[in-house]
Protein backbone atom coordinates (compact mmCIF):
# COMPACT_ATOMS: atom_id res chain seq x y z
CA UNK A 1 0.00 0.00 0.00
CA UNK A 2 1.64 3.66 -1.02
CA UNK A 3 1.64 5.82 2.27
CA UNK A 4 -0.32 8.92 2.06
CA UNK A 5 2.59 11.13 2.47
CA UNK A 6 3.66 9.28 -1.02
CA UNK A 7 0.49 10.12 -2.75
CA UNK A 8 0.91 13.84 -1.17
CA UNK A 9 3.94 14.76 -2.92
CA UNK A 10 3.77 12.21 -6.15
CA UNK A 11 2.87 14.49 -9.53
CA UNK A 12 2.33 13.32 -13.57
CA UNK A 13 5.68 13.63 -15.01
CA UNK A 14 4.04 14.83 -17.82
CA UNK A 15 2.17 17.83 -16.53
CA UNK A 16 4.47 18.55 -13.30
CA UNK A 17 6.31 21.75 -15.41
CA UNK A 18 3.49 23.13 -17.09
CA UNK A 19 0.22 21.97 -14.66
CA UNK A 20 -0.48 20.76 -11.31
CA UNK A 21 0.19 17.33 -12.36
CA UNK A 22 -2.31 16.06 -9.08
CA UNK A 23 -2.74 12.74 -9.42
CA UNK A 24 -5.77 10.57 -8.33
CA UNK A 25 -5.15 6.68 -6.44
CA UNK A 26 -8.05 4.87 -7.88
CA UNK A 27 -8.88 1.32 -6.55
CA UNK A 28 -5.24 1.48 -4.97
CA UNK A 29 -3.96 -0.16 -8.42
CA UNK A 30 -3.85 3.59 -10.60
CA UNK A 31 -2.61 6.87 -10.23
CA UNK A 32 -4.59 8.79 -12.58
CA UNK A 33 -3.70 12.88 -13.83
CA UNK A 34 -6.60 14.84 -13.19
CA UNK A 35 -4.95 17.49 -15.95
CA UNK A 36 -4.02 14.68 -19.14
CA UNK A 37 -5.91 11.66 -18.28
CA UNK A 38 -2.39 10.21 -18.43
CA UNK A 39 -3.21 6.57 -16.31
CA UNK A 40 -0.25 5.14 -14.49
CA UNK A 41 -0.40 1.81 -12.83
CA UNK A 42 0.92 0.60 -9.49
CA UNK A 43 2.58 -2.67 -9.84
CA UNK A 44 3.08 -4.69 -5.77
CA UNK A 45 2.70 -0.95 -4.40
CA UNK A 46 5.24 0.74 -6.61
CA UNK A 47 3.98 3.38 -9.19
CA UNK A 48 5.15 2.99 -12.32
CA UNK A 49 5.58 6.84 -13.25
CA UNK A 50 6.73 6.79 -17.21
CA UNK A 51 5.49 8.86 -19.11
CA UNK A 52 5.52 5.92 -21.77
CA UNK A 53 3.22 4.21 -19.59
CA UNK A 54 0.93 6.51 -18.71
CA UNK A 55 0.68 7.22 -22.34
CA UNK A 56 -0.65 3.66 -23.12
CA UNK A 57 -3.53 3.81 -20.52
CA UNK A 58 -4.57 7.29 -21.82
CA UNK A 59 -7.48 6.54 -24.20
CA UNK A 60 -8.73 3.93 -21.92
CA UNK A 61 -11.62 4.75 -19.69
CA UNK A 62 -11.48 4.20 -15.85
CA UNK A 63 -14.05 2.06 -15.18
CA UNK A 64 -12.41 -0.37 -18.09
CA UNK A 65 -8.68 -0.37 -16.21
CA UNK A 66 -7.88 -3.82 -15.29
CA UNK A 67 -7.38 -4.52 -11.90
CA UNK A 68 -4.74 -5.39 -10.80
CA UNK A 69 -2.48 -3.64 -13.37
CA UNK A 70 -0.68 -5.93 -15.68
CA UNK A 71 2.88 -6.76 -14.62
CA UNK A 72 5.57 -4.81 -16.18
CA UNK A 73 7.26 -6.74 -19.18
C-alpha cells in the first residue's frame, strides 16, 4: 500500500512543469492525472511513473482499467 505522504507529494511527469500534475489513487492499483488523463499503474505498491506508460492507458476509460495492473514486461 503507497503511504499517504507518497500520494501527497507524487505528480504526472508529464504535466508537473506546465500543470499541477495532481494525481488521483483509484482502486489502490492507478494513479490517474486529473490534468491529461495520463493513467499510471501501481505494480506490488510501486507506481510505475513513465510517461511511456501513462501514455498507453490514456485513451482507456477508468471504469475499463484492469485490476490489478498488468505486470511490467
Amino acid at each position: 500500500m503507497l503511504s499517504q505522504e507518497l500520494l501527497e507529494i507524487l505528480r504526472c511527469p508529464a504535466c508537473v512543469r506546465e500543470k499541477d500534475g495532481l494525481l488521483e489513487f483509484y482502486q489502490e492499483s492507478w494513479l490517474i492525472c486529473q490534468d491529461c488523463d495520463r493513467k499510471y499503474p501501481v505494480v506490488e505498491d510501486i507506481p510505475v511513473m513513465l510517461i511511456d506508460e501513462g501514455d498507453k492507458w490514456v485513451k482507456v476509460a477508468v471504469k475499463d482499467l484492469p485490476l490489478p495492473p498488468p505486470a511490467m514486461k
